[in-house]
PDB file of N, CA and C in Angstrom:
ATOM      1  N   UNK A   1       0.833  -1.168   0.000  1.00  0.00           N
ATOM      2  CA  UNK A   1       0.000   0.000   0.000  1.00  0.00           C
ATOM      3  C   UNK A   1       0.889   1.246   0.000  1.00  0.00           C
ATOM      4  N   UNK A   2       0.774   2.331  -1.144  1.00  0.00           N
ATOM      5  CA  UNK A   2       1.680   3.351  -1.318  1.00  0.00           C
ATOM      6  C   UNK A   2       0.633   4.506  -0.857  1.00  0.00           C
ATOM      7  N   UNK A   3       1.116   5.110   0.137  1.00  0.00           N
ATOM      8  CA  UNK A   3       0.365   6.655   0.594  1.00  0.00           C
ATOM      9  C   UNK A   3       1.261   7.933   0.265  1.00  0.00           C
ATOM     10  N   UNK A   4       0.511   8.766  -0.326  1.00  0.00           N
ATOM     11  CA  UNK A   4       0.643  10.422  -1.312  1.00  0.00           C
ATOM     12  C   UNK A   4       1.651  11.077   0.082  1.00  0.00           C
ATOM     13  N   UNK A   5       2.358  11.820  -0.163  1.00  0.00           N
ATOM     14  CA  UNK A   5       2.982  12.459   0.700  1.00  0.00           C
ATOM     15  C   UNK A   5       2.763  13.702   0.272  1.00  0.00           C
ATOM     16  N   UNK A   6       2.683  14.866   1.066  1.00  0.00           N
ATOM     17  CA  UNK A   6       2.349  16.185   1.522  1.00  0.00           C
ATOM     18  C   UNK A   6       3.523  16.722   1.441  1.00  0.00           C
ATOM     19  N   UNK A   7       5.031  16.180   2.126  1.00  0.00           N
ATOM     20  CA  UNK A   7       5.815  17.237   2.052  1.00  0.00           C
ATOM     21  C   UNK A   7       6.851  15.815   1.879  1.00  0.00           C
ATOM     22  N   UNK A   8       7.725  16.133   0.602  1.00  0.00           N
ATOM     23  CA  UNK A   8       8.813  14.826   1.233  1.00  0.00           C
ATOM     24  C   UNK A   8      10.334  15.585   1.204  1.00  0.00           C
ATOM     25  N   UNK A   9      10.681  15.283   1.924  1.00  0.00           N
ATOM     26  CA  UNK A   9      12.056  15.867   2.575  1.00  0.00           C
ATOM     27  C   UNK A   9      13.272  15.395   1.794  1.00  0.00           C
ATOM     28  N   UNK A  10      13.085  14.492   1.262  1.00  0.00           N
ATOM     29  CA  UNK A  10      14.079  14.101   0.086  1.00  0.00           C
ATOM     30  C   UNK A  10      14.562  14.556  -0.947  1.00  0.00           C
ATOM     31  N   UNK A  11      13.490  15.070  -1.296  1.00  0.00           N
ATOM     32  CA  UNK A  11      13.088  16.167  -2.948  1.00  0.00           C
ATOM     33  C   UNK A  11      13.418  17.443  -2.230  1.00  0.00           C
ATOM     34  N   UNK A  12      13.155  18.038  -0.984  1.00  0.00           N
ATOM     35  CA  UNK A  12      13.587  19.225  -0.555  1.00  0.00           C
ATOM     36  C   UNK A  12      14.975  19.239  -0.843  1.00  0.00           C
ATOM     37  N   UNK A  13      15.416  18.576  -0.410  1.00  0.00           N
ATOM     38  CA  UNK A  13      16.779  18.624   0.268  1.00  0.00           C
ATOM     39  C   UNK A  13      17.829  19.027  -1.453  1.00  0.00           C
ATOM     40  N   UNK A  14      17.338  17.347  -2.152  1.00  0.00           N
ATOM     41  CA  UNK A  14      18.247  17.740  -3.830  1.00  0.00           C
ATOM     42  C   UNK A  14      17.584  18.840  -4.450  1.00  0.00           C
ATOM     43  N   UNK A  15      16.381  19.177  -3.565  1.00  0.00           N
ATOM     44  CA  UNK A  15      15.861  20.592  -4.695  1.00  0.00           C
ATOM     45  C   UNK A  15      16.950  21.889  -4.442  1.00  0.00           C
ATOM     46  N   UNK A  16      16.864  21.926  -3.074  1.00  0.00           N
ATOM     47  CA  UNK A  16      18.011  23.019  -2.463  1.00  0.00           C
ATOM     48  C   UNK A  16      19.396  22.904  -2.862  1.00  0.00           C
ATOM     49  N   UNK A  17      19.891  21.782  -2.258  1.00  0.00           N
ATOM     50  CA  UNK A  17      21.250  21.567  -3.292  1.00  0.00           C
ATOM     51  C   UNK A  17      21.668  21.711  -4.291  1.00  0.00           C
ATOM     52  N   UNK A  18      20.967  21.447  -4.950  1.00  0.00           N
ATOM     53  CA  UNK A  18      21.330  21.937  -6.950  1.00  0.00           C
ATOM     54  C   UNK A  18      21.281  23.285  -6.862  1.00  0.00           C
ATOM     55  N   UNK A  19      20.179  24.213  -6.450  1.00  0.00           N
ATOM     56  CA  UNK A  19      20.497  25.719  -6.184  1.00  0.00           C
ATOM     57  C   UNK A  19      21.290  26.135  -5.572  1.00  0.00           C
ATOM     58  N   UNK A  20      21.886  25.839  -4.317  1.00  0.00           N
ATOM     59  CA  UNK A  20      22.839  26.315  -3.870  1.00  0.00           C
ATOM     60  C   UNK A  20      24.280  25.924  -4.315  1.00  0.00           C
ATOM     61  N   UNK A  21      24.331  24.981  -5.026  1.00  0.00           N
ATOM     62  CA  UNK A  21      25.390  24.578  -5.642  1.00  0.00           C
ATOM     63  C   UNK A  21      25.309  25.457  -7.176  1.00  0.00           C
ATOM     64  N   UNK A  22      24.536  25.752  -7.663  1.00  0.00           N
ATOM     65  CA  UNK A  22      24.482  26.823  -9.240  1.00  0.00           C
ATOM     66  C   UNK A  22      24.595  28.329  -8.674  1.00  0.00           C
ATOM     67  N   UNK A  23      23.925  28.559  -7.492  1.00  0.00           N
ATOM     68  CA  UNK A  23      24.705  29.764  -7.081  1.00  0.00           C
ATOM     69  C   UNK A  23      26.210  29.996  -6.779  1.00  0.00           C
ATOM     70  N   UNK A  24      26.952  28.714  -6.030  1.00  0.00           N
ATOM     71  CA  UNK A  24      28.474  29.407  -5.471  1.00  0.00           C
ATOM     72  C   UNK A  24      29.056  28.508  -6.151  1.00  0.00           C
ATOM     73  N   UNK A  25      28.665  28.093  -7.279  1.00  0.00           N
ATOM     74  CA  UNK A  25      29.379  27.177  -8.907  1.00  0.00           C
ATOM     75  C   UNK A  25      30.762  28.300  -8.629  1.00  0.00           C
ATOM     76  N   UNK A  26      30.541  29.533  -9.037  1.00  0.00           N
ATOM     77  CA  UNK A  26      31.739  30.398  -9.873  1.00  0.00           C
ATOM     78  C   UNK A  26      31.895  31.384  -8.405  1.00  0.00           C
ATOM     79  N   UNK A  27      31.808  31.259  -7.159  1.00  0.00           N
ATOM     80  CA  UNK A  27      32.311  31.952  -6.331  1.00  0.00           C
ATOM     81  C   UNK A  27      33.769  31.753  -5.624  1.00  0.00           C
ATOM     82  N   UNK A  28      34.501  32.193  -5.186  1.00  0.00           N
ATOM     83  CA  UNK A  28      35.720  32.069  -4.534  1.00  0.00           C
ATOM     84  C   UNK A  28      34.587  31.682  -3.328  1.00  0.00           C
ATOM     85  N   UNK A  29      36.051  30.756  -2.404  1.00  0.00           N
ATOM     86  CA  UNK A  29      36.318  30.444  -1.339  1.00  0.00           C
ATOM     87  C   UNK A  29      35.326  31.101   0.005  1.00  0.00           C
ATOM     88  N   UNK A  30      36.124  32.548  -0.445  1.00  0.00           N
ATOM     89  CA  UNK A  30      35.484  33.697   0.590  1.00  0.00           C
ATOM     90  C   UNK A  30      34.082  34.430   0.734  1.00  0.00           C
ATOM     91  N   UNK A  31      33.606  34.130  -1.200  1.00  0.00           N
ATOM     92  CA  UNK A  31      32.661  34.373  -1.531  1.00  0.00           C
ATOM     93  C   UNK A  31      31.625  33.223  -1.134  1.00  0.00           C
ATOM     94  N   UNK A  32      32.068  32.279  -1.074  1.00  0.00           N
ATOM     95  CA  UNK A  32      31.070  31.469  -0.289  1.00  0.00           C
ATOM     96  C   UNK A  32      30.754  31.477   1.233  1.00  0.00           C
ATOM     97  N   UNK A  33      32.063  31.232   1.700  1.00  0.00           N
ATOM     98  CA  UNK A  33      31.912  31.977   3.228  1.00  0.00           C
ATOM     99  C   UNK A  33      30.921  32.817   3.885  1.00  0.00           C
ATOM    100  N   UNK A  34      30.791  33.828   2.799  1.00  0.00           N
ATOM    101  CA  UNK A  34      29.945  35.136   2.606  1.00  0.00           C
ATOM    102  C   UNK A  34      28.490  34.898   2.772  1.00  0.00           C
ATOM    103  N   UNK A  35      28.777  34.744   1.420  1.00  0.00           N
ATOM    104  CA  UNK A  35      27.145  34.122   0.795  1.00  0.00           C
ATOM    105  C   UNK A  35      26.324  32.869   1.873  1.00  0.00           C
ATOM    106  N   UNK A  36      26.883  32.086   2.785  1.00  0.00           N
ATOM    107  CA  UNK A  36      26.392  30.864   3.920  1.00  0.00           C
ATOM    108  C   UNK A  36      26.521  32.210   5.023  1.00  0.00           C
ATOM    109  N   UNK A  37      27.292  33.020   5.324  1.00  0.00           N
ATOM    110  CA  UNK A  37      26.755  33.590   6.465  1.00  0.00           C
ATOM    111  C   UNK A  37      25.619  34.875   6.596  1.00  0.00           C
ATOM    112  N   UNK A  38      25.692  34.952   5.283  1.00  0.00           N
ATOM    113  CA  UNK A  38      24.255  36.336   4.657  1.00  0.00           C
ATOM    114  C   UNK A  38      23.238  35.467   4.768  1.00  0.00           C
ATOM    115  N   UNK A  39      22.906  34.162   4.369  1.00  0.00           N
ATOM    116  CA  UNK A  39      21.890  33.540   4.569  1.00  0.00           C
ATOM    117  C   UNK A  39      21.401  32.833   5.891  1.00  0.00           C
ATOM    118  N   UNK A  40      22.620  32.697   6.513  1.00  0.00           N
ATOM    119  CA  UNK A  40      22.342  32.310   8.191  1.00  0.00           C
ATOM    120  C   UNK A  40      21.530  33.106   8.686  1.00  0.00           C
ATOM    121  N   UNK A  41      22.626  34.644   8.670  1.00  0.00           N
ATOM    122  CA  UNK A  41      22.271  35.603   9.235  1.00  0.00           C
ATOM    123  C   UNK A  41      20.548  35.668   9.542  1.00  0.00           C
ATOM    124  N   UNK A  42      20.084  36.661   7.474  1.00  0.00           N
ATOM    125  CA  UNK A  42      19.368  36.467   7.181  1.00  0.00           C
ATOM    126  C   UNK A  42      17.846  35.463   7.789  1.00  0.00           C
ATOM    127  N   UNK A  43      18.039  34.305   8.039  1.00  0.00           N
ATOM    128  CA  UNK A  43      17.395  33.421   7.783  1.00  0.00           C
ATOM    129  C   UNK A  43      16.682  33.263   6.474  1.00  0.00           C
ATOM    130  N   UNK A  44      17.496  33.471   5.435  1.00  0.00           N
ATOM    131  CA  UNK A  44      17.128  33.471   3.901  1.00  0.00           C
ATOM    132  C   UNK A  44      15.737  33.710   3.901  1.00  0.00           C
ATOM    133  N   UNK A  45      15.070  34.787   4.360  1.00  0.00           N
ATOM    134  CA  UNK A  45      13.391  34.948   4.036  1.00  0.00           C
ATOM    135  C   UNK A  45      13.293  35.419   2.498  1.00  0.00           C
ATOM    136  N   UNK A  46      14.481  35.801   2.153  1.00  0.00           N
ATOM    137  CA  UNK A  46      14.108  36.654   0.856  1.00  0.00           C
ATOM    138  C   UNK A  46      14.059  35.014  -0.496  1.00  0.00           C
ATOM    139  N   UNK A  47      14.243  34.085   0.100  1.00  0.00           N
ATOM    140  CA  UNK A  47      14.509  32.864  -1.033  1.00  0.00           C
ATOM    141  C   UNK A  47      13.166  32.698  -1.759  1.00  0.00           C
ATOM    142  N   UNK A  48      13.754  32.198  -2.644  1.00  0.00           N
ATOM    143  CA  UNK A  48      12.370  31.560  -3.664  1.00  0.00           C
ATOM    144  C   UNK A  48      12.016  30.188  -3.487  1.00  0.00           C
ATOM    145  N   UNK A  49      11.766  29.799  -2.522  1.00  0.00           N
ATOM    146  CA  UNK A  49      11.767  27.727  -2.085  1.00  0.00           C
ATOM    147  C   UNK A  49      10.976  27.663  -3.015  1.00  0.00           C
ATOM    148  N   UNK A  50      10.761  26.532  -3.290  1.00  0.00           N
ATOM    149  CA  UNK A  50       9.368  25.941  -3.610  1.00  0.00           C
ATOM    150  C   UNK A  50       8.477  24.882  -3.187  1.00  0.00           C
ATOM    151  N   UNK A  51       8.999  25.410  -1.621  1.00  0.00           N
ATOM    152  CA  UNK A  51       8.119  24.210  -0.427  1.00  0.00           C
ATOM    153  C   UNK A  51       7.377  25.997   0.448  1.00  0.00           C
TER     154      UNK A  51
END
């Protein structure tokens, strides 16, 4: 018996990864540094999820 899932955390997870990996593709080192602590900071409200 297969039941529909509402939210699956699996698909979140490689959905996020591939984006955050095409964002700091072409960043330096430091620029990533950066970019993970602007979004900590942040709490990335400004993101586009799609959950």
């Amino acid at each position: 018996m297969e039941t529909k899932k509402d939210f699956d955390a699996v698909e979140m997870m490689r959905t996020l990864r591939t984006k955050v990996g095409k964002e700091l593709n072409c960043k330096s080192y430091q620029e990533q540094k950066n970019y993970i602590r602007e979004r900590l900071r942040d709490g990335d409200n400004n993101s586009e999820s799609p959950y």
